[in-house]
Protein backbone atom coordinates (compact mmCIF):
# COMPACT_ATOMS: atom_id res chain seq x y z
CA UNK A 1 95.78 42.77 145.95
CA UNK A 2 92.27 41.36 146.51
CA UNK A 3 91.07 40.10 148.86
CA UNK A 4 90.14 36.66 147.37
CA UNK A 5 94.06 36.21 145.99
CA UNK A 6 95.10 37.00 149.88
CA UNK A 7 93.23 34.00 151.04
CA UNK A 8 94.79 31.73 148.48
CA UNK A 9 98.00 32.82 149.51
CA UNK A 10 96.97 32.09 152.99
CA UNK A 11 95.95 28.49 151.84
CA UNK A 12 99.32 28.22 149.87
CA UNK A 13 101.10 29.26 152.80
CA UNK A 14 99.37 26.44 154.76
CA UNK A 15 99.81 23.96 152.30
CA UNK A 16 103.62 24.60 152.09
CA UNK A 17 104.06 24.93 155.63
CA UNK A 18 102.17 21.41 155.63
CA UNK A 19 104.78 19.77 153.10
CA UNK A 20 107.64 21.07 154.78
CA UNK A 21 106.34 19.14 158.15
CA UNK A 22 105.49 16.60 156.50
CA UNK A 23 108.90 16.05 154.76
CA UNK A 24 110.43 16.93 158.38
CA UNK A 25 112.13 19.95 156.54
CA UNK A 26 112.73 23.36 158.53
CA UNK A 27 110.91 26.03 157.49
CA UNK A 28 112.41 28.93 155.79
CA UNK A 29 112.19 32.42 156.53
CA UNK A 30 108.15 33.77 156.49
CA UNK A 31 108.93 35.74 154.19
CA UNK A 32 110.70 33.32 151.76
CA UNK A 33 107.94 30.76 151.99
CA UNK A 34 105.18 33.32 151.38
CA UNK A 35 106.67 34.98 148.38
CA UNK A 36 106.89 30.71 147.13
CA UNK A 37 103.27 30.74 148.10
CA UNK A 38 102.35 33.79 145.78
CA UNK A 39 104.45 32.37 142.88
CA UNK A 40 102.41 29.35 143.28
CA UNK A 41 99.70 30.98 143.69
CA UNK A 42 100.10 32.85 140.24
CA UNK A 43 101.51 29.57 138.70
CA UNK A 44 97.46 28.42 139.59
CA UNK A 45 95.81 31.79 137.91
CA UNK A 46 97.79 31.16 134.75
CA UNK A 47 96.98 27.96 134.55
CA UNK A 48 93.62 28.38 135.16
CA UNK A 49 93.75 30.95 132.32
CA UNK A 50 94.82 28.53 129.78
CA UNK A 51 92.82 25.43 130.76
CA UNK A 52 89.67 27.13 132.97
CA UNK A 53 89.48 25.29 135.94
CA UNK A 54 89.09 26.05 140.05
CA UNK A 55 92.66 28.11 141.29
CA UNK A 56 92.23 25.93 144.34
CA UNK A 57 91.75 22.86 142.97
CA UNK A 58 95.11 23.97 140.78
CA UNK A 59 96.39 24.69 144.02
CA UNK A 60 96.08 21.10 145.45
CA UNK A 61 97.75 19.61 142.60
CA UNK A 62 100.67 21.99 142.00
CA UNK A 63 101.62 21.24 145.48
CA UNK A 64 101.11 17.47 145.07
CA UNK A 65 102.97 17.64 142.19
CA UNK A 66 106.29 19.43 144.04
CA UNK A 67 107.33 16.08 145.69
């Protein structure tokens, strides 16, 4: 894995862990929520595929989106 698809995990991972706070949820396991943060994060690539567009703009609105 690359090094630039590491760091949007990271910033998935943050975002997630962010919602889940937010929502006053507990947070899963690490390892559940970053393997949720990689699907995302490939959710974004694909998308970005299709359409064109910034991953971490993506990102931002798949998360927004999960409400």
């Amino acid at each position: 894995m690359g090094l630039i698809r590491k760091q949007e995990e990271k910033f998935a991972l943050k975002l997630l862990e962010w919602r889940y706070k937010q929502h006053d949820l507990p947070l899963p396991e690490k390892q559940k929520l970053q393997e949720h943060a990689a699907r995302i994060v490939s959710e974004a690539h694909a998308i970005a595929r299709e359409r064109g567009g910034n991953v971490i703009s993506i990102l931002k609105d798949l998360m927004a989106s999960r409400r």
